[in-house]
PDB file of N, CA and C in Angstrom:
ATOM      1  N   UNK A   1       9.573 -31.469   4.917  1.00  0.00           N
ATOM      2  CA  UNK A   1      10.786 -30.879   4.423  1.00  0.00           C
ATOM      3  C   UNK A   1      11.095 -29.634   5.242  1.00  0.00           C
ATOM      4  N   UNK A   2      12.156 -29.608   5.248  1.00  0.00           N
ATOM      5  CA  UNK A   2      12.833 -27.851   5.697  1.00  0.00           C
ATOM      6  C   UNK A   2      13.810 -27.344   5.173  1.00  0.00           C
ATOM      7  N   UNK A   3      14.122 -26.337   5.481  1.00  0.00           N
ATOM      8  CA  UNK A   3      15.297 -25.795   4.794  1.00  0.00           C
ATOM      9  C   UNK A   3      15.864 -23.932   5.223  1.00  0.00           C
ATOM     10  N   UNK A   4      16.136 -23.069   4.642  1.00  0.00           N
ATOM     11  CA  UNK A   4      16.609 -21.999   4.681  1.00  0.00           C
ATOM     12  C   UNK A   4      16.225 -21.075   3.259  1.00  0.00           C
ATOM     13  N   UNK A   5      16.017 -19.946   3.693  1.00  0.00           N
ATOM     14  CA  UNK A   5      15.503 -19.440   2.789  1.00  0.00           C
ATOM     15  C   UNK A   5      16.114 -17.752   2.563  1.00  0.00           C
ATOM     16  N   UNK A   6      16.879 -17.092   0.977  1.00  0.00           N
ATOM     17  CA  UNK A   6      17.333 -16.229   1.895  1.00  0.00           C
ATOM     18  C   UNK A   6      16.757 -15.036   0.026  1.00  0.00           C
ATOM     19  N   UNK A   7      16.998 -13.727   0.896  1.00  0.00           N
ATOM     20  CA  UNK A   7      16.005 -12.734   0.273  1.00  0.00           C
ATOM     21  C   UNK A   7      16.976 -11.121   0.430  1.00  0.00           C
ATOM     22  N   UNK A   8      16.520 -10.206  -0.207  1.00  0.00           N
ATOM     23  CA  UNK A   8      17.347  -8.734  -0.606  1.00  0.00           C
ATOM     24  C   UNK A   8      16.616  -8.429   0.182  1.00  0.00           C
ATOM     25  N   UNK A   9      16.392  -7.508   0.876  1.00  0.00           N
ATOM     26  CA  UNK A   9      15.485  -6.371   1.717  1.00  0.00           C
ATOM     27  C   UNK A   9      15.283  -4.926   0.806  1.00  0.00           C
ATOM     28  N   UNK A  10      14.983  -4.040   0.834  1.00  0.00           N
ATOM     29  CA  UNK A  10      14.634  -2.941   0.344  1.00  0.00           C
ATOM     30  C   UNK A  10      15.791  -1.816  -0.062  1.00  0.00           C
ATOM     31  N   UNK A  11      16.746  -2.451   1.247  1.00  0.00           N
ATOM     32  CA  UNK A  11      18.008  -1.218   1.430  1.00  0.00           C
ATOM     33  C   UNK A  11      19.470  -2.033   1.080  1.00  0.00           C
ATOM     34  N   UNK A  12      19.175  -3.515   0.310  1.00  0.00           N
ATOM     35  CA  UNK A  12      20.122  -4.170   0.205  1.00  0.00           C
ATOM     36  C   UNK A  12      20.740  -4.983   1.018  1.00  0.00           C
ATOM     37  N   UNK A  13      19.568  -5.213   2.167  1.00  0.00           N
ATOM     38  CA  UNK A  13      20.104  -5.849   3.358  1.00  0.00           C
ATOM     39  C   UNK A  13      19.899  -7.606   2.815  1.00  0.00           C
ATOM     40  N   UNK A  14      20.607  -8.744   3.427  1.00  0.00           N
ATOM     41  CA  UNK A  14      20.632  -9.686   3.227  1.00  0.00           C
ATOM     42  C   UNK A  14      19.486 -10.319   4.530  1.00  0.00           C
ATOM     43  N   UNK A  15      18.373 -10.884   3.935  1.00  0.00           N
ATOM     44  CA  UNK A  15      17.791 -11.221   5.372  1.00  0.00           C
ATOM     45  C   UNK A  15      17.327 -12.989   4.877  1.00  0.00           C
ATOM     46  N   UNK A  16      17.617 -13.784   5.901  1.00  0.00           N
ATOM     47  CA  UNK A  16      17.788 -15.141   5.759  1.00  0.00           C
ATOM     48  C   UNK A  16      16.825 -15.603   6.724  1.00  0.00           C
ATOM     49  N   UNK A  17      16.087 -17.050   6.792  1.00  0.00           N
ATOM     50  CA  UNK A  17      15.089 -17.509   7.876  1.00  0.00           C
ATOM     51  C   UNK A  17      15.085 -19.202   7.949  1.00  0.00           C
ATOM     52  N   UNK A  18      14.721 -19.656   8.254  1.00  0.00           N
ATOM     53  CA  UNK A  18      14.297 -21.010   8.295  1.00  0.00           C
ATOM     54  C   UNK A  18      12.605 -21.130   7.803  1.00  0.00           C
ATOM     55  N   UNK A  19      12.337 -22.372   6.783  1.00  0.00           N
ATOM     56  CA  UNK A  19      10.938 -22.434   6.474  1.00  0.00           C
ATOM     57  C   UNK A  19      10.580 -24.248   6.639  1.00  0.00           C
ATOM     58  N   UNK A  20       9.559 -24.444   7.022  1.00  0.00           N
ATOM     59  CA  UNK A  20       8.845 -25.867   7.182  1.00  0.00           C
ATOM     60  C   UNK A  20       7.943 -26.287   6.582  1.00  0.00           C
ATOM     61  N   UNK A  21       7.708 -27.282   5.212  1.00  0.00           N
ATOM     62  CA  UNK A  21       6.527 -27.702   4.770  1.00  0.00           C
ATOM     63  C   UNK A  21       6.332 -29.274   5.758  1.00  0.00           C
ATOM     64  N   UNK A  22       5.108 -29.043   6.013  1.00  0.00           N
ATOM     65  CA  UNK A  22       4.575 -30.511   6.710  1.00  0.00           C
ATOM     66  C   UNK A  22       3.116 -30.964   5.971  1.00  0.00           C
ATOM     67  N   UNK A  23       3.621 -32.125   5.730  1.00  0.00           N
ATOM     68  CA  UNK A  23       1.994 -32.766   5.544  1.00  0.00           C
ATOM     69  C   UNK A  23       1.087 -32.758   6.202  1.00  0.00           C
ATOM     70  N   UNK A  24      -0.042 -32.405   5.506  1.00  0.00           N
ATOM     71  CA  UNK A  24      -1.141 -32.039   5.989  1.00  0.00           C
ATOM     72  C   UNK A  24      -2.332 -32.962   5.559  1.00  0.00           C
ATOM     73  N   UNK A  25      -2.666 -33.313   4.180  1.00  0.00           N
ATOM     74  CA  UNK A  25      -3.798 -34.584   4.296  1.00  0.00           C
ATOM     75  C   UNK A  25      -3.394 -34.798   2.689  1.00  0.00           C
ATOM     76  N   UNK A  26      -3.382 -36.148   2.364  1.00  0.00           N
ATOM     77  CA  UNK A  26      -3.201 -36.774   0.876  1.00  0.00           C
ATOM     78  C   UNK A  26      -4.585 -36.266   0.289  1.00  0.00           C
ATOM     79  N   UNK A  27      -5.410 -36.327   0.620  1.00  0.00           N
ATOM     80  CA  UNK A  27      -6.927 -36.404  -0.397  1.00  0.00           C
ATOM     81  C   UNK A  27      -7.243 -35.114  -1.427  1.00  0.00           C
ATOM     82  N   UNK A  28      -7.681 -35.107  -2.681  1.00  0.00           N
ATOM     83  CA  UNK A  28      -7.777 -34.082  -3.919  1.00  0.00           C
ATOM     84  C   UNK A  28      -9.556 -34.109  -3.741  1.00  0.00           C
ATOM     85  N   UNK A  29      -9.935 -34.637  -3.101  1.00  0.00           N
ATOM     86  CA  UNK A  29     -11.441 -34.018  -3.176  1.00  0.00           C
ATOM     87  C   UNK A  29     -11.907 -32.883  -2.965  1.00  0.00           C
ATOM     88  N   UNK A  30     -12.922 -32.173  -2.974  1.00  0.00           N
ATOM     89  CA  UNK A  30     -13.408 -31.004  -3.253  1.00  0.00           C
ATOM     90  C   UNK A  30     -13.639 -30.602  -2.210  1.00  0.00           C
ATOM     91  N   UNK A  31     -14.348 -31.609  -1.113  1.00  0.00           N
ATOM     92  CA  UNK A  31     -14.446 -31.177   0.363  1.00  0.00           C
ATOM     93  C   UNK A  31     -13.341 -30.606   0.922  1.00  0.00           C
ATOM     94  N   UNK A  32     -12.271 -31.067   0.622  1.00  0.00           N
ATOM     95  CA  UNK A  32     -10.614 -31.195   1.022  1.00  0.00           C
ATOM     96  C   UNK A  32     -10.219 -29.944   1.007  1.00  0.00           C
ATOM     97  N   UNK A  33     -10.311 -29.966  -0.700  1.00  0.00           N
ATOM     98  CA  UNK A  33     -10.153 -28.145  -0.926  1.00  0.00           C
ATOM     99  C   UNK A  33     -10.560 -27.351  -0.396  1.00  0.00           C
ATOM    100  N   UNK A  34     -11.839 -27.196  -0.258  1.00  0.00           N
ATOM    101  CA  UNK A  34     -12.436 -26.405   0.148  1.00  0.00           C
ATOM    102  C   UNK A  34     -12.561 -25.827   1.757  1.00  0.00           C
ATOM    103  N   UNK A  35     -12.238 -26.694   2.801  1.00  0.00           N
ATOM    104  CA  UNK A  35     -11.322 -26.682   3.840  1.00  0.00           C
ATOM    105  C   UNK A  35     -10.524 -26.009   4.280  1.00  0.00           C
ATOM    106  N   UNK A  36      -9.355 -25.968   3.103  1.00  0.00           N
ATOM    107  CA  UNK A  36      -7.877 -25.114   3.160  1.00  0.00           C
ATOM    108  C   UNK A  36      -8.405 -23.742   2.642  1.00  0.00           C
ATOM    109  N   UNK A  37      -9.226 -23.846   1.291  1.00  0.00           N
ATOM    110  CA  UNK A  37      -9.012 -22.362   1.195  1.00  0.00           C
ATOM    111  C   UNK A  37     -10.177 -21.724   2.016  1.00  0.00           C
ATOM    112  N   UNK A  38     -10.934 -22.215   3.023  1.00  0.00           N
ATOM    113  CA  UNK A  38     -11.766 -21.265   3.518  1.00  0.00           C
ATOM    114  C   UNK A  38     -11.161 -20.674   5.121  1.00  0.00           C
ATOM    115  N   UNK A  39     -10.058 -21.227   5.217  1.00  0.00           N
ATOM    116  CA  UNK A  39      -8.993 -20.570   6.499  1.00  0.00           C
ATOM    117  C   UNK A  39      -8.072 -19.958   5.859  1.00  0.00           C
ATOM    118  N   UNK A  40      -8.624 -19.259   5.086  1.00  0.00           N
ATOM    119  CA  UNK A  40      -7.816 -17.964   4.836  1.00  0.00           C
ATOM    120  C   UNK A  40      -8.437 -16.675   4.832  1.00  0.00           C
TER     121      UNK A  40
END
């Protein structure tokens, strides 16, 4: 999916971007998980 994404800034400024979700792997196993959250 993609799309546009848009947000207030601090001083009332209008600031807008482009964002991308991509698939990354179907599987709910624990190994799986544990994967993603340890690259963070």
């Amino acid at each position: 999916m993609h799309g546009m994404w848009l947000g207030f800034g601090r001083r009332f400024s209008v600031n807008a971007g482009e964002w991308t979700l991509t698939w990354q792997e179907g599987s709910t196993r624990k190994s799986a998980q544990r994967g993603y959250y340890e690259q963070i």
